[in-house]
C-alpha atoms as a PDB file:
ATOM      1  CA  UNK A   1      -4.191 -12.371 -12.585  1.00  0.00           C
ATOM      2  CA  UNK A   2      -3.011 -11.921 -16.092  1.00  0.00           C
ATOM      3  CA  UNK A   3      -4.319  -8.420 -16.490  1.00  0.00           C
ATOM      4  CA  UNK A   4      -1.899  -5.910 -17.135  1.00  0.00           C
ATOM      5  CA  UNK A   5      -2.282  -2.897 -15.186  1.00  0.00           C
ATOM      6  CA  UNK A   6      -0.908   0.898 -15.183  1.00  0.00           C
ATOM      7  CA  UNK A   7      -1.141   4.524 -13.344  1.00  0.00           C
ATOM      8  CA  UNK A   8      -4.344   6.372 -15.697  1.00  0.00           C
ATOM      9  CA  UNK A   9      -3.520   9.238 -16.340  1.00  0.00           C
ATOM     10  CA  UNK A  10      -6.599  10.942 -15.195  1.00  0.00           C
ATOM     11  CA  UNK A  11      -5.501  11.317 -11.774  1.00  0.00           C
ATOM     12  CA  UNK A  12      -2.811  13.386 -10.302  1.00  0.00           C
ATOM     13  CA  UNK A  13      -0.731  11.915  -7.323  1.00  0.00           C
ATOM     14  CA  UNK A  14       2.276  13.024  -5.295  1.00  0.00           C
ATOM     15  CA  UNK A  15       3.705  11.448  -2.460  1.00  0.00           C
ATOM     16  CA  UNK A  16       3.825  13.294   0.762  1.00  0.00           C
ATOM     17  CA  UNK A  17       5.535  11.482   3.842  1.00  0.00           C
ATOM     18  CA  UNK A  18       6.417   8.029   2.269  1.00  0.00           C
ATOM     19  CA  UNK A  19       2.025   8.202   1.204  1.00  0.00           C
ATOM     20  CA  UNK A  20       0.672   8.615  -2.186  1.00  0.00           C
ATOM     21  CA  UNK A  21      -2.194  11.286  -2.450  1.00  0.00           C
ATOM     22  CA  UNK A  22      -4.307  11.419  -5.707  1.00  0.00           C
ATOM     23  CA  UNK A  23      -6.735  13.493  -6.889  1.00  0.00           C
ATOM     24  CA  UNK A  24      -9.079  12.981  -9.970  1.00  0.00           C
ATOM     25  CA  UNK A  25      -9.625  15.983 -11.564  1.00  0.00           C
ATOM     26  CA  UNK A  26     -12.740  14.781 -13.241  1.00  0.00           C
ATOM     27  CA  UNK A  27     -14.202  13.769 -10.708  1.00  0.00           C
ATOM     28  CA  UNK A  28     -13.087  16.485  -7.803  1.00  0.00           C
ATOM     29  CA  UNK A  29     -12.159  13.490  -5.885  1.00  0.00           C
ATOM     30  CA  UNK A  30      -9.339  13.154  -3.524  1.00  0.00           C
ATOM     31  CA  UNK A  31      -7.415   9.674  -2.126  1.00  0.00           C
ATOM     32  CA  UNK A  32      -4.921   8.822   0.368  1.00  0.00           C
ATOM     33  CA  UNK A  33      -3.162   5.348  -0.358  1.00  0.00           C
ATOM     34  CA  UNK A  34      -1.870   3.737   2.737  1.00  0.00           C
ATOM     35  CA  UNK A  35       1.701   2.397   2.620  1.00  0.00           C
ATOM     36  CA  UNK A  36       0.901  -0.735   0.583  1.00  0.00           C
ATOM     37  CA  UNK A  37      -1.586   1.187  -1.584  1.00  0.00           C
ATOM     38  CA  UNK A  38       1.258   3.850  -1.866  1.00  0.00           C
ATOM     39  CA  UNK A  39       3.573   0.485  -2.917  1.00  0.00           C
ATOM     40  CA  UNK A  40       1.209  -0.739  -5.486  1.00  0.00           C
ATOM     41  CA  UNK A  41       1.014   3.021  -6.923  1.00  0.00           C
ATOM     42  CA  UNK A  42       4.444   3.171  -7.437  1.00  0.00           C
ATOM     43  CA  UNK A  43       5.003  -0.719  -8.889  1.00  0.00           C
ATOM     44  CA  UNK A  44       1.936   0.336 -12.099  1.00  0.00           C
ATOM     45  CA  UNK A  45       3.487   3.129 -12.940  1.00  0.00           C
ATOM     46  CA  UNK A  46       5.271   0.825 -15.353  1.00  0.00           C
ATOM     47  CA  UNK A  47       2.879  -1.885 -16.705  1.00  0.00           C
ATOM     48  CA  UNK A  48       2.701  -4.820 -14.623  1.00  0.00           C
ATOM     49  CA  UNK A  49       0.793  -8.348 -15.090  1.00  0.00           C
ATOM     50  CA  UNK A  50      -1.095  -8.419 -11.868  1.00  0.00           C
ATOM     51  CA  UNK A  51       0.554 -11.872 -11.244  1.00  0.00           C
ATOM     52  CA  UNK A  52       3.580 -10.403 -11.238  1.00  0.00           C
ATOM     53  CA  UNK A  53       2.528  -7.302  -9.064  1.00  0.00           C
ATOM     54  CA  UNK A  54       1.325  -9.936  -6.385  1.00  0.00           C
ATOM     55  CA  UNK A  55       4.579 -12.049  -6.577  1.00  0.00           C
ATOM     56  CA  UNK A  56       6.655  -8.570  -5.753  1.00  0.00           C
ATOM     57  CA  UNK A  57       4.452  -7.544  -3.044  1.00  0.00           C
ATOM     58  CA  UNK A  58       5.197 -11.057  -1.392  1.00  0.00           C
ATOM     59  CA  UNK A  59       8.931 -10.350  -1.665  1.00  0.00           C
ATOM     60  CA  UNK A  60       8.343  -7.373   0.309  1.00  0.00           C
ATOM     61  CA  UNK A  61       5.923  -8.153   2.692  1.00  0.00           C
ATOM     62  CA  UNK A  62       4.674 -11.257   4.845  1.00  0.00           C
ATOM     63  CA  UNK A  63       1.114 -11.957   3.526  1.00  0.00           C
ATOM     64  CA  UNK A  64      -0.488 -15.218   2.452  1.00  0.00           C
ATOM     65  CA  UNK A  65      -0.855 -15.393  -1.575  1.00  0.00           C
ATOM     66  CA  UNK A  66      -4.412 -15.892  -1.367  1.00  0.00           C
ATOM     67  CA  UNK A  67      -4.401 -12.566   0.604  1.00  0.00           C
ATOM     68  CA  UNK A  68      -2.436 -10.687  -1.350  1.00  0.00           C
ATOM     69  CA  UNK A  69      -4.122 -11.363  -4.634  1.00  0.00           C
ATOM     70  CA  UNK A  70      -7.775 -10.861  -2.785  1.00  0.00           C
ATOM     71  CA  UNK A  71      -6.380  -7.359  -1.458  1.00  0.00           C
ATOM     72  CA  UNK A  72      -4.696  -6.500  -4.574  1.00  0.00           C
ATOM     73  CA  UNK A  73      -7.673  -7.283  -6.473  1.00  0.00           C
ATOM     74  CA  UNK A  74     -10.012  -5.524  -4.716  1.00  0.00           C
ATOM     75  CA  UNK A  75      -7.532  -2.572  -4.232  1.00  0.00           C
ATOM     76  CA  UNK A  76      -7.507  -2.623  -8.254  1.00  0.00           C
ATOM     77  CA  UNK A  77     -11.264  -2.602  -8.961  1.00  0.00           C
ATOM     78  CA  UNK A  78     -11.603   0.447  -6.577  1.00  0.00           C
ATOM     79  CA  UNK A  79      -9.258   2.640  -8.956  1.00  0.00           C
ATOM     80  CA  UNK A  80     -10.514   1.103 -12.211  1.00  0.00           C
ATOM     81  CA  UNK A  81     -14.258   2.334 -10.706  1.00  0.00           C
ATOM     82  CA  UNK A  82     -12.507   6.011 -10.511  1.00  0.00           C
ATOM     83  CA  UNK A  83     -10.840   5.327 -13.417  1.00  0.00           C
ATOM     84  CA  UNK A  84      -7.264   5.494 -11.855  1.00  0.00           C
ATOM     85  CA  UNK A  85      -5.711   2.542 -13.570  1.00  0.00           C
ATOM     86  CA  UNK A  86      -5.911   1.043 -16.540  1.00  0.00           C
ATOM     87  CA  UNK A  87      -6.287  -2.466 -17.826  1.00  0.00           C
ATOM     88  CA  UNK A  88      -5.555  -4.631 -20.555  1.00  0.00           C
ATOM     89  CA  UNK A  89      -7.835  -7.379 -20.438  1.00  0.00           C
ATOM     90  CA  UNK A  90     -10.435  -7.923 -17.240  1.00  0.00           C
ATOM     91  CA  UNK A  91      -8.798  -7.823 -13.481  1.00  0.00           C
END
């Protein structure tokens, strides 16, 4: 929860209709992010201790912590496996 995360810059994204769509160039790849996927995009494009991710996605929506930090977690490993955000120190 300490990690601090950020937007790689080996994907491409635009947002098109309130969603983010990405596309790894690499890889030929191409993602949809769903409205809180499209909300975590857009909060790492600065870095962001994950903690402190978590705590603004709480503001903003009604989720238990402990589900919030499982789904933010989990959301997080998927892009680090495509290499879509990067991490200082392990998530």
């Amino acid at each position: 929860m300490s990690s601090i995360v950020r937007q790689s810059k080996g994907l491409v994204s635009a947002d098109i209709d309130g969603e983010v769509v990405m596309m790894s160039v690499e890889q030929g790849i191409y993602y949809r992010l769903d409205e809180v996927g499209s909300r975590i995009w857009g909060l790492i494009e600065q870095p962001m201790e994950v903690s402190v991710l978590c705590d603004r996605l709480l503001e903003e929506y009604e989720v238990e912590r402990a589900d919030c930090e499982s789904g933010v977690l989990k959301f997080l490993d998927e892009l680090l496996e495509q290499e879509g955000v990067d991490v200082d120190g392990a998530v």
